[in-house]
N, C-alpha and C. Protein backbone atom coordinates (compact mmCIF):
# COMPACT_ATOMS: atom_id res chain seq x y z
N UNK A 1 -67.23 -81.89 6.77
CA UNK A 1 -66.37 -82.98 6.35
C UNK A 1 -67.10 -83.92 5.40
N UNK A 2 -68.55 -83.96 5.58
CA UNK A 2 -69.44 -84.92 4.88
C UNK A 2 -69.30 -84.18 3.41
N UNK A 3 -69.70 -83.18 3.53
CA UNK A 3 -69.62 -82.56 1.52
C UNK A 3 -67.93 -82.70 1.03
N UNK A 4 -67.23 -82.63 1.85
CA UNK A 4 -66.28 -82.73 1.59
C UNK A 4 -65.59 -83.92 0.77
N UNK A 5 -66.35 -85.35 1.32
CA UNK A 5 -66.24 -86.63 1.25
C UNK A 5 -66.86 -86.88 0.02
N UNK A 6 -68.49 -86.32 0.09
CA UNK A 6 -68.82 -86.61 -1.42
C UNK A 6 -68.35 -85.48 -2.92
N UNK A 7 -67.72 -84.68 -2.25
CA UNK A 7 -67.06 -83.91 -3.20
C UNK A 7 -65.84 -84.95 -4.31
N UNK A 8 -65.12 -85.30 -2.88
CA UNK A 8 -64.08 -86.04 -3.34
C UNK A 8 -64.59 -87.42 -4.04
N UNK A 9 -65.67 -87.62 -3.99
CA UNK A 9 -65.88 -88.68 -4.35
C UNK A 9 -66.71 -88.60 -5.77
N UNK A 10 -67.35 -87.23 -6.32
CA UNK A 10 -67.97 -86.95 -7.06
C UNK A 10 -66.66 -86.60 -8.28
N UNK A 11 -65.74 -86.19 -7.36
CA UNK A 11 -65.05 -85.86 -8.90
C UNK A 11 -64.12 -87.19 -9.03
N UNK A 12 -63.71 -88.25 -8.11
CA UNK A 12 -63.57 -89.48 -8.80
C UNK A 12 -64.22 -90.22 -9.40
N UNK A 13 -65.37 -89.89 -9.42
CA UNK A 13 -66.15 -91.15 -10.17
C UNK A 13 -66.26 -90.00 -11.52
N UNK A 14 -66.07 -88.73 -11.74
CA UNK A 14 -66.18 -88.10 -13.07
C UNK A 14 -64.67 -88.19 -13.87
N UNK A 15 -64.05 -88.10 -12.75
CA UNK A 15 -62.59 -88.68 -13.26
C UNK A 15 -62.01 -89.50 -14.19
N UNK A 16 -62.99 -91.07 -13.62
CA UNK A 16 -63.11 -91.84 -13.99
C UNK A 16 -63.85 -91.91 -15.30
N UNK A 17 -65.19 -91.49 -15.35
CA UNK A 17 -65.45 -91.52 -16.81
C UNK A 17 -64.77 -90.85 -17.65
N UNK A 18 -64.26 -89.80 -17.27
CA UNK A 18 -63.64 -88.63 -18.56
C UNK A 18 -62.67 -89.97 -18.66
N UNK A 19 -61.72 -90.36 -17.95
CA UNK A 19 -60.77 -91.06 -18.43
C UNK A 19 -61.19 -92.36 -19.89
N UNK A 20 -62.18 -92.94 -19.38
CA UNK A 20 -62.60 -93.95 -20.03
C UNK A 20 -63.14 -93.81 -21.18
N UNK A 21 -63.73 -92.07 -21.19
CA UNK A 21 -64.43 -91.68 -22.67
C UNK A 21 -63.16 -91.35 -23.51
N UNK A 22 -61.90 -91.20 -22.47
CA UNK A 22 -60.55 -90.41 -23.69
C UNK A 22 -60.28 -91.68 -24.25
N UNK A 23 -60.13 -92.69 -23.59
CA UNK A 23 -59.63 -94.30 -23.69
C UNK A 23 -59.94 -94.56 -25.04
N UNK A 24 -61.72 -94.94 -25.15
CA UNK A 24 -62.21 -94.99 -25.86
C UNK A 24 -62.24 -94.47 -27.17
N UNK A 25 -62.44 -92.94 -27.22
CA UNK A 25 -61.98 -91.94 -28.51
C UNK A 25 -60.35 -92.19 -29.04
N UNK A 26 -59.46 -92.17 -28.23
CA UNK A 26 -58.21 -93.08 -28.59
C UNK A 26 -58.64 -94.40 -29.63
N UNK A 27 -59.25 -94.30 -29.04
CA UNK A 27 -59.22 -96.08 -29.94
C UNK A 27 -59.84 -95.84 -31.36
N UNK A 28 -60.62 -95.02 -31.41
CA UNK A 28 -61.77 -94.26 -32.45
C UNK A 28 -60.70 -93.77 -33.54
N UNK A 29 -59.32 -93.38 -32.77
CA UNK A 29 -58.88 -93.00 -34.06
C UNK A 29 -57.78 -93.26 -34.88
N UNK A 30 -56.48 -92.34 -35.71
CA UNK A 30 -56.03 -93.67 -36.74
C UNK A 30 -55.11 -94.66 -36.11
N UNK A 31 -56.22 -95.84 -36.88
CA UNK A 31 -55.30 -97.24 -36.35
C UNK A 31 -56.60 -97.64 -35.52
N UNK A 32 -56.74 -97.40 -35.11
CA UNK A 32 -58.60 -97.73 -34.35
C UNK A 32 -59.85 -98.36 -34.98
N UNK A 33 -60.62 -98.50 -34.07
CA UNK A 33 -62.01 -98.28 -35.05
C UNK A 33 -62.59 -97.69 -36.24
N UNK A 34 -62.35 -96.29 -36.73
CA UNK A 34 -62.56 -95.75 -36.95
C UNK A 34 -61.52 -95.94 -38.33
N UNK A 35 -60.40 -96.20 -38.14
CA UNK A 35 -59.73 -96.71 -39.22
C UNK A 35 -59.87 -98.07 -39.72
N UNK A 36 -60.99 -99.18 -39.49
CA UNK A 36 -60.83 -100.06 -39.76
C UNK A 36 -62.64 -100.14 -40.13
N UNK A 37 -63.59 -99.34 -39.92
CA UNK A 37 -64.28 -98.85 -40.42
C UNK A 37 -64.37 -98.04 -42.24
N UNK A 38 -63.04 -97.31 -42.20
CA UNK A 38 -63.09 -96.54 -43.29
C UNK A 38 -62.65 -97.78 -44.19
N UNK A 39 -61.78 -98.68 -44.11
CA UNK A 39 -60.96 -99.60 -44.88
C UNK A 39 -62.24 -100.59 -45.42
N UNK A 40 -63.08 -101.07 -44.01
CA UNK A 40 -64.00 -101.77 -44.45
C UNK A 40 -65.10 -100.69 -46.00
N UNK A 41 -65.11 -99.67 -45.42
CA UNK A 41 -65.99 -98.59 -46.60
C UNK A 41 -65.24 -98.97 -47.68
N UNK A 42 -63.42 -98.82 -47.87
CA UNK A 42 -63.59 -98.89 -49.17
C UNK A 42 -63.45 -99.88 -50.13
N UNK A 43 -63.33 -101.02 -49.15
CA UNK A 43 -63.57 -102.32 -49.57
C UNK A 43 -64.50 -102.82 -50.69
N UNK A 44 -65.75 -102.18 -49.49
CA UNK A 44 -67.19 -102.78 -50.14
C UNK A 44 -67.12 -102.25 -51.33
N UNK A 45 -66.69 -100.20 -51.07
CA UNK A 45 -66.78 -99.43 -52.99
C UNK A 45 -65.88 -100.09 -54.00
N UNK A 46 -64.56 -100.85 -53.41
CA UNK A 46 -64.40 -101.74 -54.48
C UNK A 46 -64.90 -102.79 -55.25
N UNK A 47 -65.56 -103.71 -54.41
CA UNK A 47 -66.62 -104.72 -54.59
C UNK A 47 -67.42 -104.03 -55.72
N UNK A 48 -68.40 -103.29 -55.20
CA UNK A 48 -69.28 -102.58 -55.89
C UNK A 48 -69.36 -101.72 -57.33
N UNK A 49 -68.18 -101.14 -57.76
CA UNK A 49 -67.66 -100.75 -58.80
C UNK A 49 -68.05 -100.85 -59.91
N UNK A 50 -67.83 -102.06 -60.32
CA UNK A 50 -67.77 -102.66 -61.71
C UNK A 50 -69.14 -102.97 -61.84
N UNK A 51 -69.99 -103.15 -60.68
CA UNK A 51 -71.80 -102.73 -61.02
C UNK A 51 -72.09 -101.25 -61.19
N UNK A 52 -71.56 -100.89 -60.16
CA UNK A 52 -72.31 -99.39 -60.40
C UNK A 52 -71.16 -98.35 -60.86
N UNK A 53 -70.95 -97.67 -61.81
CA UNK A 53 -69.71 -97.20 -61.97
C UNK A 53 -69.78 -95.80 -61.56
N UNK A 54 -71.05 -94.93 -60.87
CA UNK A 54 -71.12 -93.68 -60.37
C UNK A 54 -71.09 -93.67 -58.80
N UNK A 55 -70.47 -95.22 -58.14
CA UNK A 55 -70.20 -94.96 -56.59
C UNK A 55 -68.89 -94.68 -56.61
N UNK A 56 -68.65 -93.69 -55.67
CA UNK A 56 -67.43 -93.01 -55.08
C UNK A 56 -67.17 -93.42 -53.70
């Protein structure tokens, strides 16, 4: 009954992270972080431009 207990208890607490790592990657993507990251990128290459005219 004892392995049993930490069985059950081993795959809630893995449960739990998988959940929190999907959470997270959700957020990573469009409309996320990850999209507000790229916007900031092409911000700056706009900024930058009219100095350097071979950044892409």
């Amino acid at each position: 009954m004892a392995r049993l207990n930490r069985l059950e208890l081993t795959i809630e607490a893995e449960t739990k992270d998988i959940s929190a790592c999907a959470r997270k990657m959700s957020k990573w993507g469009a409309g996320g972080r990850k999209q507000l990251l790229l916007a900031a990128r092409e911000r700056m290459i706009e900024q930058v431009q009219p100095f350097l005219p071979g950044v892409e």
